[in-house]
PDB file of N, CA and C in Angstrom:
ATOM      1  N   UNK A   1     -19.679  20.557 -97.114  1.00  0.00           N
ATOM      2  CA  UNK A   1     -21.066  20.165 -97.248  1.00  0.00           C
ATOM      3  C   UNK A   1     -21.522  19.504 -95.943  1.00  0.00           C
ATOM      4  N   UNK A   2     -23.197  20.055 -95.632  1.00  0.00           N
ATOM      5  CA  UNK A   2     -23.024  19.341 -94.380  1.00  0.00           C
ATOM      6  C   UNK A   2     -23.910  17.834 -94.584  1.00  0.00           C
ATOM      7  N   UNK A   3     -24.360  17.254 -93.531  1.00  0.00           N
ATOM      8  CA  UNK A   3     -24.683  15.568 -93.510  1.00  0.00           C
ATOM      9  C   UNK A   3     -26.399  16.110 -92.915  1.00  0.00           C
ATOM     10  N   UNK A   4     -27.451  15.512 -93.772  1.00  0.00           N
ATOM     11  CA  UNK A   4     -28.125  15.399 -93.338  1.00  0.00           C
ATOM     12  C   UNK A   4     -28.754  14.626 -92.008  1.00  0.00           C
ATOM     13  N   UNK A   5     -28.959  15.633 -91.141  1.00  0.00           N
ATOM     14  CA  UNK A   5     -29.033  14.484 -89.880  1.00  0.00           C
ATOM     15  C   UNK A   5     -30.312  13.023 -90.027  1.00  0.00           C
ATOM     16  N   UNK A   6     -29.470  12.461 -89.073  1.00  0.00           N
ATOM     17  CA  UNK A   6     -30.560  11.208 -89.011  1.00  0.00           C
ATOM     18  C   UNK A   6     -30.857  10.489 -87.630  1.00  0.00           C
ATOM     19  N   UNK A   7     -31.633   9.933 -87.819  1.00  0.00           N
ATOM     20  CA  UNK A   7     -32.155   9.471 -86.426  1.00  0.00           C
ATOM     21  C   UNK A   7     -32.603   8.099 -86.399  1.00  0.00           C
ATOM     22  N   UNK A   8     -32.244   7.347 -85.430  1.00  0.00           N
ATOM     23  CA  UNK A   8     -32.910   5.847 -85.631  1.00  0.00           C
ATOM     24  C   UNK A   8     -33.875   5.435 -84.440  1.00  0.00           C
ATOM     25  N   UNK A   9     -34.521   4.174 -84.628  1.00  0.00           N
ATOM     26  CA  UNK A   9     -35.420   4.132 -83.683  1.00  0.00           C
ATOM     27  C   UNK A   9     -35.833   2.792 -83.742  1.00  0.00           C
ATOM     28  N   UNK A  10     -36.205   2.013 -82.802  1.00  0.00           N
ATOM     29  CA  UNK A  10     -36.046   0.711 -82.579  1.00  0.00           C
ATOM     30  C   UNK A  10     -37.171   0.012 -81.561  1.00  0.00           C
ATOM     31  N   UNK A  11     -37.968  -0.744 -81.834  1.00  0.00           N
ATOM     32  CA  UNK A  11     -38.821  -1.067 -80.998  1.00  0.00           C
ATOM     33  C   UNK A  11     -38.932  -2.883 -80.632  1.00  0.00           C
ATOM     34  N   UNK A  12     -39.138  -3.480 -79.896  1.00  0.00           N
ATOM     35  CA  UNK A  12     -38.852  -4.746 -79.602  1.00  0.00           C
ATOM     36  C   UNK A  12     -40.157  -5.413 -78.602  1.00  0.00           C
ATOM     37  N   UNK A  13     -40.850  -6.207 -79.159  1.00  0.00           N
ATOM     38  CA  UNK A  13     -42.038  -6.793 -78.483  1.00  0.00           C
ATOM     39  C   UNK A  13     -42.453  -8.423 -79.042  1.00  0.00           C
ATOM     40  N   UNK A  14     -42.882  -9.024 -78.355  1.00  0.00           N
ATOM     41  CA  UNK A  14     -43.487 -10.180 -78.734  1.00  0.00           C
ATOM     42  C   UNK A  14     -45.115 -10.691 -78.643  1.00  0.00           C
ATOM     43  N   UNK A  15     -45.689 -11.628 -79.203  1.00  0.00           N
ATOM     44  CA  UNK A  15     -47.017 -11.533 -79.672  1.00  0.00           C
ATOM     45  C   UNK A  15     -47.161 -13.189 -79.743  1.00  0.00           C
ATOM     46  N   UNK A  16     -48.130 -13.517 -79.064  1.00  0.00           N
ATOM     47  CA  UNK A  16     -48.586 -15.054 -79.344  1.00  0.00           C
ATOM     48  C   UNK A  16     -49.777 -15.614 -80.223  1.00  0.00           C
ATOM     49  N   UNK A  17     -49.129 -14.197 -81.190  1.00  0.00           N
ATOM     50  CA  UNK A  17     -50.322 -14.573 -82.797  1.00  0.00           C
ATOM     51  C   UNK A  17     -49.616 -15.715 -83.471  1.00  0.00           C
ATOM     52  N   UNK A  18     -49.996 -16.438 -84.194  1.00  0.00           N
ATOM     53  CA  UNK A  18     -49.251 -17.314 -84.993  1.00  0.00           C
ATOM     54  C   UNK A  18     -48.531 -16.527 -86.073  1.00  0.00           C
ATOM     55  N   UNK A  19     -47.552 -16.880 -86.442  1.00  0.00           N
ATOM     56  CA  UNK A  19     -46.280 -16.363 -87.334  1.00  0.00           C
ATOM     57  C   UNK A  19     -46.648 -16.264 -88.704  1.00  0.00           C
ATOM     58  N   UNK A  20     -47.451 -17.207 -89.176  1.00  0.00           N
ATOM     59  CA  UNK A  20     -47.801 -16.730 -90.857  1.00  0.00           C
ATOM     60  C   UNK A  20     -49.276 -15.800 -90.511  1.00  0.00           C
ATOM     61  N   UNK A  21     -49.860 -15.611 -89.192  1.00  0.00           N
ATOM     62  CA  UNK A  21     -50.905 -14.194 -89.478  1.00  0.00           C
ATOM     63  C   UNK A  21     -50.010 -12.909 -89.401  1.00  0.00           C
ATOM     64  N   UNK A  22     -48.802 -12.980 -88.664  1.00  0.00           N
ATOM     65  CA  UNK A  22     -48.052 -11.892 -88.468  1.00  0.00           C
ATOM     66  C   UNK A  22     -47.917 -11.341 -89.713  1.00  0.00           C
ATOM     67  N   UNK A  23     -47.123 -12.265 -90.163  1.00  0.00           N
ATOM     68  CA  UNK A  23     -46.399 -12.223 -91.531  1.00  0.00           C
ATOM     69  C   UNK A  23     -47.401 -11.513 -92.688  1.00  0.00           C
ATOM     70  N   UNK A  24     -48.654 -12.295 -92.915  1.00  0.00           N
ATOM     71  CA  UNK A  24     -49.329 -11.792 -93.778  1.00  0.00           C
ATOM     72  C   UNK A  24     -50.169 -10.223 -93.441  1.00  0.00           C
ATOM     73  N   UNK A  25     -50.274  -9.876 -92.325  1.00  0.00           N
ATOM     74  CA  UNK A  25     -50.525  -8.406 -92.030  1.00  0.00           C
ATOM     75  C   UNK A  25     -49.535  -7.828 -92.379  1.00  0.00           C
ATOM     76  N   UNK A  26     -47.933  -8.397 -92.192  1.00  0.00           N
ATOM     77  CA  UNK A  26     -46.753  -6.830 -92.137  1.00  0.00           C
ATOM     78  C   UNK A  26     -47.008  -6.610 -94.129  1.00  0.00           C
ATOM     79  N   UNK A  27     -47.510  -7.384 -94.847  1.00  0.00           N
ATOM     80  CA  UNK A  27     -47.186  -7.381 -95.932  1.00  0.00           C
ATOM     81  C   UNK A  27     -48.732  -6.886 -96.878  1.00  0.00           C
ATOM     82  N   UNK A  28     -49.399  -6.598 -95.718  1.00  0.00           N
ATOM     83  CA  UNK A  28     -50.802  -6.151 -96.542  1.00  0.00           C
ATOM     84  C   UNK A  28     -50.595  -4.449 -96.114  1.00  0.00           C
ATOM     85  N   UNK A  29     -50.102  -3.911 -97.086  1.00  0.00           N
ATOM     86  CA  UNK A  29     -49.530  -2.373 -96.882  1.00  0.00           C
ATOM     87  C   UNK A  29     -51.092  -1.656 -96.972  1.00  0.00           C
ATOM     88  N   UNK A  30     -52.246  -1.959 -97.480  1.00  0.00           N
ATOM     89  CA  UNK A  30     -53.364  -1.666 -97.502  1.00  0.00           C
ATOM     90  C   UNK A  30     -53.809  -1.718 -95.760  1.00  0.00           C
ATOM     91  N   UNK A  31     -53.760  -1.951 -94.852  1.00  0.00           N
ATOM     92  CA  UNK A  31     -53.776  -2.065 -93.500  1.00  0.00           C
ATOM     93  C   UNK A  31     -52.923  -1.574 -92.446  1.00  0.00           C
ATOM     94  N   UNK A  32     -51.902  -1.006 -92.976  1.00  0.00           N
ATOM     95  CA  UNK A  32     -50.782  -0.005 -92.040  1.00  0.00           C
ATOM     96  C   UNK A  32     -51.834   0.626 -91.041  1.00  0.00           C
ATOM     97  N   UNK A  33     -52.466   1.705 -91.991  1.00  0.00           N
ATOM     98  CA  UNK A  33     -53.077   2.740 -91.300  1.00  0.00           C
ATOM     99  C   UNK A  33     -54.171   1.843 -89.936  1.00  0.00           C
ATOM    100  N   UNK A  34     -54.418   0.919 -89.691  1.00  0.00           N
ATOM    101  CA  UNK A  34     -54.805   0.420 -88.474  1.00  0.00           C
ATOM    102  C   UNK A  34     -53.991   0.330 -87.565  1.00  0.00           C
ATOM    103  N   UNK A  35     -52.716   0.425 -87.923  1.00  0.00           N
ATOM    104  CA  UNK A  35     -51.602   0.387 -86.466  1.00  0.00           C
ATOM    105  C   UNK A  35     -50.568   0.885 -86.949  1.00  0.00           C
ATOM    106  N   UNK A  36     -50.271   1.320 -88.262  1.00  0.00           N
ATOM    107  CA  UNK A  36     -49.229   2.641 -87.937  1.00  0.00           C
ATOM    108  C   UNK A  36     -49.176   3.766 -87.865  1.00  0.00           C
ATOM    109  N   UNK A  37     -48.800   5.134 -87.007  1.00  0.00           N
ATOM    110  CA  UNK A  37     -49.098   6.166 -87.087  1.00  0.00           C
ATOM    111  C   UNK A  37     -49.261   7.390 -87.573  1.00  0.00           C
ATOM    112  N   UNK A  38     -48.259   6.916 -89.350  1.00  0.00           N
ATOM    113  CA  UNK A  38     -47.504   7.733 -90.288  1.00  0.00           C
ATOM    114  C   UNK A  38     -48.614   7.346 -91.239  1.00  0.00           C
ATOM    115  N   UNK A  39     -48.592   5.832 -91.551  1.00  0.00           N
ATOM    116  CA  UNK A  39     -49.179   5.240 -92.628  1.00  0.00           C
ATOM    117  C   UNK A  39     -50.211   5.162 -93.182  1.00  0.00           C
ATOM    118  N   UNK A  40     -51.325   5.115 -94.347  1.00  0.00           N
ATOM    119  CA  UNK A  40     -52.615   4.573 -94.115  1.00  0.00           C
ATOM    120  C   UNK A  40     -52.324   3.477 -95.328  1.00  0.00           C
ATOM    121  N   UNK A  41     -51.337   3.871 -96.376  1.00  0.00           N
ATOM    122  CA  UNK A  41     -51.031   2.716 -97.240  1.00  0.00           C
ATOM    123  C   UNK A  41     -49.808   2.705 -97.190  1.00  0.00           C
ATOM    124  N   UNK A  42     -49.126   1.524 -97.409  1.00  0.00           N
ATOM    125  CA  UNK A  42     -47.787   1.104 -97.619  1.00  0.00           C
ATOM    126  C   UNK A  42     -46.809   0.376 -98.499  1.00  0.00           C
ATOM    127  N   UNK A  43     -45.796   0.405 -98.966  1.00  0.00           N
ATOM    128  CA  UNK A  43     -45.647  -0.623 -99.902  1.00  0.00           C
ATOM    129  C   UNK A  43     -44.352  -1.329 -99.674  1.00  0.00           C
ATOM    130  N   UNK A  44     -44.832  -2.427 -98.716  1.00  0.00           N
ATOM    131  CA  UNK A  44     -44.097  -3.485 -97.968  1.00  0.00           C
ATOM    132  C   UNK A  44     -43.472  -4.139 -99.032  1.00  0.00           C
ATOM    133  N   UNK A  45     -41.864  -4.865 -98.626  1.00  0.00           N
ATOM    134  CA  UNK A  45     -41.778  -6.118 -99.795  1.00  0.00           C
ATOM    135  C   UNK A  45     -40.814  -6.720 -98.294  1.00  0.00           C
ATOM    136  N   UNK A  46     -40.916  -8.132 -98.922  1.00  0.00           N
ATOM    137  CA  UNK A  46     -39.795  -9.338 -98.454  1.00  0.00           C
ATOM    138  C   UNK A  46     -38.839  -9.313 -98.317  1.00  0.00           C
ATOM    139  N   UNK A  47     -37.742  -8.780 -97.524  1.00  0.00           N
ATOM    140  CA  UNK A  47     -36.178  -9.065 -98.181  1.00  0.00           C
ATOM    141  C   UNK A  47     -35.398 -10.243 -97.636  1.00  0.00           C
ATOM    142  N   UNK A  48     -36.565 -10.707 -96.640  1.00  0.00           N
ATOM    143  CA  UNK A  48     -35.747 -12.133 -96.248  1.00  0.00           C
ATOM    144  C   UNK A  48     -37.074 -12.832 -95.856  1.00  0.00           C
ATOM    145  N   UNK A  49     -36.813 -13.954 -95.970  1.00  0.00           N
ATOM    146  CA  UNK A  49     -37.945 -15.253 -95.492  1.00  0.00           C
ATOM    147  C   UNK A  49     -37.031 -16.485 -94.930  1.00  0.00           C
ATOM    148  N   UNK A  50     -36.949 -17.416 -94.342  1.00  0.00           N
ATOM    149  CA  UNK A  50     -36.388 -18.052 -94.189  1.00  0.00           C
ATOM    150  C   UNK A  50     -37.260 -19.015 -93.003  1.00  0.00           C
ATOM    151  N   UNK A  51     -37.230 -20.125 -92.240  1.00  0.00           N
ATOM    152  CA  UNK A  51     -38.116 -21.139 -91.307  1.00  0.00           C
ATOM    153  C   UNK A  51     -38.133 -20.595 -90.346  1.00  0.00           C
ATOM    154  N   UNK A  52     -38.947 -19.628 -89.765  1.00  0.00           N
ATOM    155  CA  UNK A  52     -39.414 -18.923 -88.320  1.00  0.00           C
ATOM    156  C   UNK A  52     -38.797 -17.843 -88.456  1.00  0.00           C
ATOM    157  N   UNK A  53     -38.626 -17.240 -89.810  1.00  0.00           N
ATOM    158  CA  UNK A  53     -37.878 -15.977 -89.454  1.00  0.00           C
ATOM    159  C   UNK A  53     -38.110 -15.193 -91.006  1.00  0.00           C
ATOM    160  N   UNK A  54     -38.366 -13.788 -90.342  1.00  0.00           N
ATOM    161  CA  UNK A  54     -38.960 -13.126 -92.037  1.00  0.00           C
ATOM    162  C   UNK A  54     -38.237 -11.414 -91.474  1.00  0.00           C
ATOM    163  N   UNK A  55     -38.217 -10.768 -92.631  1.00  0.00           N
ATOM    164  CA  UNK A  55     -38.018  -9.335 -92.408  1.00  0.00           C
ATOM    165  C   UNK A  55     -38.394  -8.492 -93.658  1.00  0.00           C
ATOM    166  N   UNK A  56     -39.503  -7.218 -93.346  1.00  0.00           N
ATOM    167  CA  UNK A  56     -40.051  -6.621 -94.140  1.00  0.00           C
ATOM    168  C   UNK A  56     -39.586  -5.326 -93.824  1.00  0.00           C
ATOM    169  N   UNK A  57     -39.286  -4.653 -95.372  1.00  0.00           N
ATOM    170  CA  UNK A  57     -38.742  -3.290 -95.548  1.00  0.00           C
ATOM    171  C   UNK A  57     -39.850  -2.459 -96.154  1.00  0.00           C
ATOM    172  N   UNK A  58     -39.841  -1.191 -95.789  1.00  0.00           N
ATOM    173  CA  UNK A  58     -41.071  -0.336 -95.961  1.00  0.00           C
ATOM    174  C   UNK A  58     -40.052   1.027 -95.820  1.00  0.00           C
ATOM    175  N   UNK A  59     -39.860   1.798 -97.010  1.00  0.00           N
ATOM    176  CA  UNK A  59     -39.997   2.993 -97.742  1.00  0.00           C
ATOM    177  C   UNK A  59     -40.788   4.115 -97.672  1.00  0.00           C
ATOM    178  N   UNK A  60     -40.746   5.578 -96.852  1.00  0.00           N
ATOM    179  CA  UNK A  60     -41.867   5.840 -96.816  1.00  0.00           C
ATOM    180  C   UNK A  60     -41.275   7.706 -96.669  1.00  0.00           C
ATOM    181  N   UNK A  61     -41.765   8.606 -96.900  1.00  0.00           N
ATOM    182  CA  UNK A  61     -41.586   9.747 -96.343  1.00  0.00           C
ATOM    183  C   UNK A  61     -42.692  10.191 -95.325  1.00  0.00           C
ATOM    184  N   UNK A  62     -42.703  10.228 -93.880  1.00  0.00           N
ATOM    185  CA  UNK A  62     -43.554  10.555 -93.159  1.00  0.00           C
ATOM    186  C   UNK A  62     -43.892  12.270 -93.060  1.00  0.00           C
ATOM    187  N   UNK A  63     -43.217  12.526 -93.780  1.00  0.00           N
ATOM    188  CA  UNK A  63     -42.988  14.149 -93.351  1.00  0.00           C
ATOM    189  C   UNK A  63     -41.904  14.393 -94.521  1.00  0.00           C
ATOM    190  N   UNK A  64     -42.696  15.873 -95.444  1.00  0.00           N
ATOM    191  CA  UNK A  64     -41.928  16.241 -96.424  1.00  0.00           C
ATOM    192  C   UNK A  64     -40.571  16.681 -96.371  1.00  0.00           C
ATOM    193  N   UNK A  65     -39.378  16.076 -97.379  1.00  0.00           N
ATOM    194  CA  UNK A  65     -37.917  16.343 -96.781  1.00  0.00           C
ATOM    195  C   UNK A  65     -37.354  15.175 -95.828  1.00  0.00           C
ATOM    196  N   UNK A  66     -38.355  14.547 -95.406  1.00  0.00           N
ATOM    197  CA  UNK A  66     -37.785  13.405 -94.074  1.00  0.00           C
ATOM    198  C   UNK A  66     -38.283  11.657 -95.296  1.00  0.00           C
ATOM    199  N   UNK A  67     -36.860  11.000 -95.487  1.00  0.00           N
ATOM    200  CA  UNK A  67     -37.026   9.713 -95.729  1.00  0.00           C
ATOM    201  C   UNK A  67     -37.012   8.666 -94.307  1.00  0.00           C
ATOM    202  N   UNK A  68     -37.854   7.463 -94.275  1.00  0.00           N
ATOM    203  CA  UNK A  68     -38.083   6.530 -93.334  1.00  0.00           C
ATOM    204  C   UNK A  68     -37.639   5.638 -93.961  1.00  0.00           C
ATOM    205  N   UNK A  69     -36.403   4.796 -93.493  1.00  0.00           N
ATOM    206  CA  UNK A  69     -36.297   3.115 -93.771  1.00  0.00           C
ATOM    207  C   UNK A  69     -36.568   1.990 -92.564  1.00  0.00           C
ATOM    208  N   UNK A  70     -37.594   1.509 -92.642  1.00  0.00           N
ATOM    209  CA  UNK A  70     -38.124   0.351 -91.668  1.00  0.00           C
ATOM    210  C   UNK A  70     -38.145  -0.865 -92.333  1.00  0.00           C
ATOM    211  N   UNK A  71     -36.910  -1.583 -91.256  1.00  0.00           N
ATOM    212  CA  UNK A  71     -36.457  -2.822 -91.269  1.00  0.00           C
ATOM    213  C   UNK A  71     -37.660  -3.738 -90.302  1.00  0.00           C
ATOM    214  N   UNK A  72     -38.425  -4.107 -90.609  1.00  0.00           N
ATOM    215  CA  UNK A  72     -39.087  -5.086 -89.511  1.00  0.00           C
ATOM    216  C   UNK A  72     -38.955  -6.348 -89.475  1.00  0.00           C
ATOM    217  N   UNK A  73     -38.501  -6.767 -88.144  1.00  0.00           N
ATOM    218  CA  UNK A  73     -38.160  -8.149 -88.227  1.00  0.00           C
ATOM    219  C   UNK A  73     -39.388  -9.141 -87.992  1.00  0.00           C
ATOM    220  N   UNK A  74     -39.702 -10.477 -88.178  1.00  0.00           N
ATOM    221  CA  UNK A  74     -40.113 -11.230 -87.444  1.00  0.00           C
ATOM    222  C   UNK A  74     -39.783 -12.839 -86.875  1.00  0.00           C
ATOM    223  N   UNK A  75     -39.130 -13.390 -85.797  1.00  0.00           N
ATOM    224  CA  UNK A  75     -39.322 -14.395 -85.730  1.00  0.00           C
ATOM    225  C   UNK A  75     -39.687 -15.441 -84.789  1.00  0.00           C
ATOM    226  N   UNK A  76     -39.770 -16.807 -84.715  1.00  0.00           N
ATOM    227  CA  UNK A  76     -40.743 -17.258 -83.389  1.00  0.00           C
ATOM    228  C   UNK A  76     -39.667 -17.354 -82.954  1.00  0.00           C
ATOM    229  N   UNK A  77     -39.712 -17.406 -81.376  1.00  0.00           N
ATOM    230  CA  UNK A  77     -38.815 -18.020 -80.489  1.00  0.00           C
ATOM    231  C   UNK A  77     -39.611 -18.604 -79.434  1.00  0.00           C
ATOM    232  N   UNK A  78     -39.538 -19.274 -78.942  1.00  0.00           N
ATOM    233  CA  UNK A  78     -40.228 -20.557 -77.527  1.00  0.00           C
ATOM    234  C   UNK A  78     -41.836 -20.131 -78.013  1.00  0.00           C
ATOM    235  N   UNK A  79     -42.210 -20.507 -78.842  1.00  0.00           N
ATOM    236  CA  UNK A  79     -43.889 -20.210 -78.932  1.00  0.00           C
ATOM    237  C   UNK A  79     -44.434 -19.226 -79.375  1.00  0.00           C
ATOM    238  N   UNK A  80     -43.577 -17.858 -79.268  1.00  0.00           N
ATOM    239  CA  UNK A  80     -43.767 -16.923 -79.282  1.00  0.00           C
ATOM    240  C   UNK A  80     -43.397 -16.187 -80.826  1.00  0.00           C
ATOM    241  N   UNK A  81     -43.673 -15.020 -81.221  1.00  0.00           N
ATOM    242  CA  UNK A  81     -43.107 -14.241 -81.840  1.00  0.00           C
ATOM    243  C   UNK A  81     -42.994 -13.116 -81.875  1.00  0.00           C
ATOM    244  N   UNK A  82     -41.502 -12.504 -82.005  1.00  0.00           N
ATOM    245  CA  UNK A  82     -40.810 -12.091 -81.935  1.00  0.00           C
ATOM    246  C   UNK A  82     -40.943 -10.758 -82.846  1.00  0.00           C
ATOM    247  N   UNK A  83     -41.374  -9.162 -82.353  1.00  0.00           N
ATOM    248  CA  UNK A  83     -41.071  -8.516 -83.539  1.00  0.00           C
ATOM    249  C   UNK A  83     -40.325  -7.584 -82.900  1.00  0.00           C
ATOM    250  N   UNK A  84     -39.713  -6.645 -84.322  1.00  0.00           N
ATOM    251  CA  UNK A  84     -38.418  -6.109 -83.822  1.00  0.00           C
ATOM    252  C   UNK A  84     -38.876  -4.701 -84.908  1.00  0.00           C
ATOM    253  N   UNK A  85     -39.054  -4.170 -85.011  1.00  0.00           N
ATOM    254  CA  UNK A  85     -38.969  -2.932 -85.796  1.00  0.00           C
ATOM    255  C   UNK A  85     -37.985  -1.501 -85.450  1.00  0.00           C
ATOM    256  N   UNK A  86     -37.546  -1.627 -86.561  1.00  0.00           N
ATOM    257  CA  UNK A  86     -36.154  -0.704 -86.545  1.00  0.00           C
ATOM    258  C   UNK A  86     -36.236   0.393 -87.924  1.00  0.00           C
ATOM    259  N   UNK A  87     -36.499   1.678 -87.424  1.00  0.00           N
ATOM    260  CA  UNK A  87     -36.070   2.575 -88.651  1.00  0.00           C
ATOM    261  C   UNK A  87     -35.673   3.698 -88.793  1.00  0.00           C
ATOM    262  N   UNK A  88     -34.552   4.032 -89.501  1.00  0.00           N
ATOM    263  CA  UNK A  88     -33.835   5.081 -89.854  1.00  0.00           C
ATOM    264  C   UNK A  88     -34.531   6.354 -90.598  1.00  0.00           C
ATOM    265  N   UNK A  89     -34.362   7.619 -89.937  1.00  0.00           N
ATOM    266  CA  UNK A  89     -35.230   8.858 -90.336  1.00  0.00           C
ATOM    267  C   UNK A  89     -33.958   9.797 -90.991  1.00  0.00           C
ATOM    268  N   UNK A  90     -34.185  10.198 -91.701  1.00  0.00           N
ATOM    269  CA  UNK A  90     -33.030  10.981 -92.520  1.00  0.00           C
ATOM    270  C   UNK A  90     -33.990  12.061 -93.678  1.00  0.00           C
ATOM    271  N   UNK A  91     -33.136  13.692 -93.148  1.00  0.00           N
ATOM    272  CA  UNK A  91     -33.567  14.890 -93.705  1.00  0.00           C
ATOM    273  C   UNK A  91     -33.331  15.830 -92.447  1.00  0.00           C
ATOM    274  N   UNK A  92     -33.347  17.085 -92.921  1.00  0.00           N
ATOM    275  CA  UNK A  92     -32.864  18.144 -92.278  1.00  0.00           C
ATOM    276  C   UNK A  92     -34.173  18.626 -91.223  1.00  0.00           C
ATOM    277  N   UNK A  93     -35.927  18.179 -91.707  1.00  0.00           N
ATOM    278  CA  UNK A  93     -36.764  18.242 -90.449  1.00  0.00           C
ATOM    279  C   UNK A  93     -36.335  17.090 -89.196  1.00  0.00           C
ATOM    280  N   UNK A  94     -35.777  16.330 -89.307  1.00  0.00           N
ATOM    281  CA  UNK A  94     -35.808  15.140 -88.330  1.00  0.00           C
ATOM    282  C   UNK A  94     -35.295  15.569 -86.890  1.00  0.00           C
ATOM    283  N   UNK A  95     -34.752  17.064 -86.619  1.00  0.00           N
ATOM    284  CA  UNK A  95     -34.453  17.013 -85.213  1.00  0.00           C
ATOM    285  C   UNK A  95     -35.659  17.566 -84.883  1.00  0.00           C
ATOM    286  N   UNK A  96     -36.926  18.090 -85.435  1.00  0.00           N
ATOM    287  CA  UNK A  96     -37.545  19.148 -85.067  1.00  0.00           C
ATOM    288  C   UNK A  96     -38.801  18.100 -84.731  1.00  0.00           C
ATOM    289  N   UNK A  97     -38.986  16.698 -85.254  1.00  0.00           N
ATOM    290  CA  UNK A  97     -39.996  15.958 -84.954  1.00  0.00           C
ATOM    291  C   UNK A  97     -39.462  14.509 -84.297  1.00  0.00           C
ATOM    292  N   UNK A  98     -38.041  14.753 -83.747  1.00  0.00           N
ATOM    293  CA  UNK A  98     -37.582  12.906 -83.372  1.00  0.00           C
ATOM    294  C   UNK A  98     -38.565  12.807 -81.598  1.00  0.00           C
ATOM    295  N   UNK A  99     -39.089  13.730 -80.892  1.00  0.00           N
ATOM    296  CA  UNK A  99     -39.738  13.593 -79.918  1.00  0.00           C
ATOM    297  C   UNK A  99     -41.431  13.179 -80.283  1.00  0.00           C
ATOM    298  N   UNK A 100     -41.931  13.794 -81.253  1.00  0.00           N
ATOM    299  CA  UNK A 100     -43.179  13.135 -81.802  1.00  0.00           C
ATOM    300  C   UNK A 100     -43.555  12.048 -81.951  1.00  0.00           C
ATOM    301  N   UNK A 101     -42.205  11.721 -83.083  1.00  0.00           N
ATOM    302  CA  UNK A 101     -42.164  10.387 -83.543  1.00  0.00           C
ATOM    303  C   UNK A 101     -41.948   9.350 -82.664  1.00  0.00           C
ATOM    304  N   UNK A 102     -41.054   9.667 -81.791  1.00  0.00           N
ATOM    305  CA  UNK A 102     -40.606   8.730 -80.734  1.00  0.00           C
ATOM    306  C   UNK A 102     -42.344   8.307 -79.856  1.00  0.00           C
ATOM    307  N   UNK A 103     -43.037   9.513 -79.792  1.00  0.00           N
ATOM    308  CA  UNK A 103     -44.066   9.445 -78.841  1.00  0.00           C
ATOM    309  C   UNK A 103     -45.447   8.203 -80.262  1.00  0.00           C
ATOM    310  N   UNK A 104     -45.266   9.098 -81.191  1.00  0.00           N
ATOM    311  CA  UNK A 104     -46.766   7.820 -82.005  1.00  0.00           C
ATOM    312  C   UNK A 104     -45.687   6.531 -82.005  1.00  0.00           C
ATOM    313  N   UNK A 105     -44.775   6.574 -81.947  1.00  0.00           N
ATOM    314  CA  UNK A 105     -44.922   4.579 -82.416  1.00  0.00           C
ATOM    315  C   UNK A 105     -44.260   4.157 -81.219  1.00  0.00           C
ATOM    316  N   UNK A 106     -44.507   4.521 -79.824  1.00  0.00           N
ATOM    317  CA  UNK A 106     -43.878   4.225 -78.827  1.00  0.00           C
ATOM    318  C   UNK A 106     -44.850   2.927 -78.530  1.00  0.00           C
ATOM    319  N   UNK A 107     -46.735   3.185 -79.187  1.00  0.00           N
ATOM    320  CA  UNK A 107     -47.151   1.740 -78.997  1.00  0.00           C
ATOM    321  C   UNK A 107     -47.615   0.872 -80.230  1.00  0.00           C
ATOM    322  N   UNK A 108     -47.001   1.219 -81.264  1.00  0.00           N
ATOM    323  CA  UNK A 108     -46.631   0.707 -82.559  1.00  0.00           C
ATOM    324  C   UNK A 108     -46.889  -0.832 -82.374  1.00  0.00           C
ATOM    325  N   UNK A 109     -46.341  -1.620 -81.773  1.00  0.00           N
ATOM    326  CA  UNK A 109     -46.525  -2.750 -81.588  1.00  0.00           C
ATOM    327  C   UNK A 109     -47.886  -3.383 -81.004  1.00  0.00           C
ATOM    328  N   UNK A 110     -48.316  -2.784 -80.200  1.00  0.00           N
ATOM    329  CA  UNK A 110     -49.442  -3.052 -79.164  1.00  0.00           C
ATOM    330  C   UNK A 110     -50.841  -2.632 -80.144  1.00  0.00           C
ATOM    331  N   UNK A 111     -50.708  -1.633 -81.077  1.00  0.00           N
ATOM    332  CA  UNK A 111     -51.616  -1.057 -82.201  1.00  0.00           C
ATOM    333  C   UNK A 111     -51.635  -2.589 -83.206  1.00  0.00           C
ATOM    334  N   UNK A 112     -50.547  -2.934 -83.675  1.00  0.00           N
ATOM    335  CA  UNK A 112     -50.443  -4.076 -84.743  1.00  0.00           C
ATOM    336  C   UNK A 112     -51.308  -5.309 -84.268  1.00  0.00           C
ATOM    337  N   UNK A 113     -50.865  -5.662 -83.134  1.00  0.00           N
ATOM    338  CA  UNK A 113     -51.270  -6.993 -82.399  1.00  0.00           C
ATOM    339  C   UNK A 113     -53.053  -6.862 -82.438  1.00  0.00           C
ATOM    340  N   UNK A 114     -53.392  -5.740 -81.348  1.00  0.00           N
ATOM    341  CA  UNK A 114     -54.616  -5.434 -82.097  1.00  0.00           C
ATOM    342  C   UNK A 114     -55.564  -5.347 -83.274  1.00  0.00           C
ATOM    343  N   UNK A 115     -54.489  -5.210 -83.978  1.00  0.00           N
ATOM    344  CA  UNK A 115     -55.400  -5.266 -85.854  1.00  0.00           C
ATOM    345  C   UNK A 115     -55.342  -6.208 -86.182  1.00  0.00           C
ATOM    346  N   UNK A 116     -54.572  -7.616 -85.575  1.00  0.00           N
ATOM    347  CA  UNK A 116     -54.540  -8.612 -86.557  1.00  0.00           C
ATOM    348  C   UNK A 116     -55.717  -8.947 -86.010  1.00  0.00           C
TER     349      UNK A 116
END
């Protein structure tokens, strides 16, 4: 049997929004579609919270046959905060679109900061 291929993808930026506006955008899945490129609704949850530090998981098929798991991190460091978005693409289309994908959320971050 063979392994559905998969692909990961990882993005890393910081933002001198305050940390609970961050927070409350990654979790208003009604607002994706302003800065993500797959998304227009989403259905974000919590899997960690903790004092300057949060991470939201988002479930999604961007493309029929192709599952998305996005780990997004957030936390402050020197003033700042810190985001980290990381997600795993898995299904048998994923070699035929990992250059696309790579290209819409290459400013994924810079789109978010903007919407808040």
């Amino acid at each position: 049997m063979f392994k559905k291929p998969v692909w990961t993808f990882e993005l890393i930026r910081d933002t001198d929004a305050p940390f609970e506006r961050v927070l409350e955008a990654l979790l208003d899945g009604s607002r994706y579609g302003a800065w993500h490129p797959a998304y227009t609704k989403a259905a974000p949850h919590l899997s960690l919270q903790e004092e300057g530090r949060a991470e939201v998981v988002v479930q999604a098929s961007p493309f029929p046959g192709v599952a998305e798991l996005a780990h997004i991190q957030i936390r402050k460091q020197e003033g700042r905060v810190l985001l980290l978005y990381a997600a795993r693409f898995k299904g048998w289309p994923v070699p035929l679109f990992i250059g696309w994908w790579r290209l819409e959320r290459r400013d994924l971050w810079e789109r978010f900061v903007r919407a808040l």
